[in-house]
Protein backbone atom coordinates (compact mmCIF):
# COMPACT_ATOMS: atom_id res chain seq x y z
CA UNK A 1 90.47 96.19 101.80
CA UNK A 2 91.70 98.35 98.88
CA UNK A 3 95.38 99.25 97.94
CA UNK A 4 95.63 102.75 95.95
CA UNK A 5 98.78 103.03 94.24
CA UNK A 6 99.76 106.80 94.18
CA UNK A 7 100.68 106.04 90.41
CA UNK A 8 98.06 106.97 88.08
CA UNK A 9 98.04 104.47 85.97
CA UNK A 10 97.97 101.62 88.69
CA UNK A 11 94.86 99.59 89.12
CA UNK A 12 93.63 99.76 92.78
CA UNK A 13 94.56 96.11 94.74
CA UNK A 14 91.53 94.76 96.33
CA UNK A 15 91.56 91.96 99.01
CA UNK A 16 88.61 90.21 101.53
CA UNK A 17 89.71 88.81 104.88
CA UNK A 18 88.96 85.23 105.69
CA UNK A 19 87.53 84.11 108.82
CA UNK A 20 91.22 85.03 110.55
CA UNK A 21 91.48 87.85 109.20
CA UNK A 22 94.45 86.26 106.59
CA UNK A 23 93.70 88.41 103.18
CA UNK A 24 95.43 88.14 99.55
CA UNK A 25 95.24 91.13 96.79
CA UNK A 26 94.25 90.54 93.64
CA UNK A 27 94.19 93.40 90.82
CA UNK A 28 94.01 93.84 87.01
CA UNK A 29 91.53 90.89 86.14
CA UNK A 30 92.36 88.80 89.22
CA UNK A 31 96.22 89.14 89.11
CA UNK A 32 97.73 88.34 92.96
CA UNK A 33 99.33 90.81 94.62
CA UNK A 34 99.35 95.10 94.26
CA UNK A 35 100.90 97.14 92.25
CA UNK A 36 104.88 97.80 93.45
CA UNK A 37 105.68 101.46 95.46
CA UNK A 38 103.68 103.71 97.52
CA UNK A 39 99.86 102.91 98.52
CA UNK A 40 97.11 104.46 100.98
CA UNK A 41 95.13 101.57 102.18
CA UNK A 42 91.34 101.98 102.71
CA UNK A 43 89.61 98.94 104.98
CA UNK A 44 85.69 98.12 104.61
CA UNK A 45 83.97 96.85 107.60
CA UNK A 46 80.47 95.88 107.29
CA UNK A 47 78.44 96.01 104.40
CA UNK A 48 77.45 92.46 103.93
CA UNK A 49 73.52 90.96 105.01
CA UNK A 50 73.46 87.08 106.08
CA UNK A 51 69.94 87.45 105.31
CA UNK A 52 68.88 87.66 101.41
CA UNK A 53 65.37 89.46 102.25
CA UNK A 54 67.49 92.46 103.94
CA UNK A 55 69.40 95.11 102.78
CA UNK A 56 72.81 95.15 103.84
CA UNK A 57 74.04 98.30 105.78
CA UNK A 58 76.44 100.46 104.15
CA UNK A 59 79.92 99.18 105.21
CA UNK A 60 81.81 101.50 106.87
CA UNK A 61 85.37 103.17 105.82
CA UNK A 62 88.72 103.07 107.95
CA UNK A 63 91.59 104.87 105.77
CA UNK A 64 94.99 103.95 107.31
CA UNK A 65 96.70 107.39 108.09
CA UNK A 66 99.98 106.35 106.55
CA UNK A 67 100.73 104.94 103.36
CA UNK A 68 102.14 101.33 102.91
CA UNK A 69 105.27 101.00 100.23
CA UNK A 70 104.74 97.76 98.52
CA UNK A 71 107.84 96.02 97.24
CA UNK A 72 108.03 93.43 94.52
CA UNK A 73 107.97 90.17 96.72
CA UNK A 74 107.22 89.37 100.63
CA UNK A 75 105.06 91.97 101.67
CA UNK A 76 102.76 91.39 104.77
CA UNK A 77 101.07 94.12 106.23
CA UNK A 78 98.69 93.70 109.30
CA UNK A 79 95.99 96.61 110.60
CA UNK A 80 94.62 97.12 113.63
CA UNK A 81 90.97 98.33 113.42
CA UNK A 82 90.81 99.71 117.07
CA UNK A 83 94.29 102.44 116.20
CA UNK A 84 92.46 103.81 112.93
CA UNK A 85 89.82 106.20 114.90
CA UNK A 86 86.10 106.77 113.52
CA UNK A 87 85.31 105.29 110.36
CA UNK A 88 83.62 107.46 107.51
CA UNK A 89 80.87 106.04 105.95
């Protein structure tokens, strides 16, 4: 999961869902959390191989057609794979 903050000088937010799909962002050298204001979210599915002797596929892309405003504290934002349409690869 990535966070791109539409400022420019914003490091992207980058998180990895557990086994529950619970995730927490971490950004410039492993700060918590995403940088504050408007963000287009991009989810990775795929792209991991259980198996060290095998390539892993390329993972594939879901971007989330509206943006999500982050705000300095309590933010919790949930995604629904099956509503985001055909992943790009």
């Amino acid at each position: 999961m990535i966070f791109i903050s539409e400022s420019r000088d914003a490091a992207p937010a980058v998180g990895v869902t557990d086994a529950e799909g619970h995730y927490e962002l971490r950004y410039r050298g492993g700060m918590r959390g995403s940088p504050i204001g408007p963000c287009q979210v991009q989810l990775q599915v795929g792209g991991r191989s259980e198996d060290p002797e095998k390539p892993a596929p390329p993972p594939q892309t879901y971007t989330v057609p509206e943006n999500r405003t982050v705000f300095y504290e309590n933010n919790i934002f949930d995604f629904d794979l099956s509503t985001l349409g055909k992943p790009s690869i």
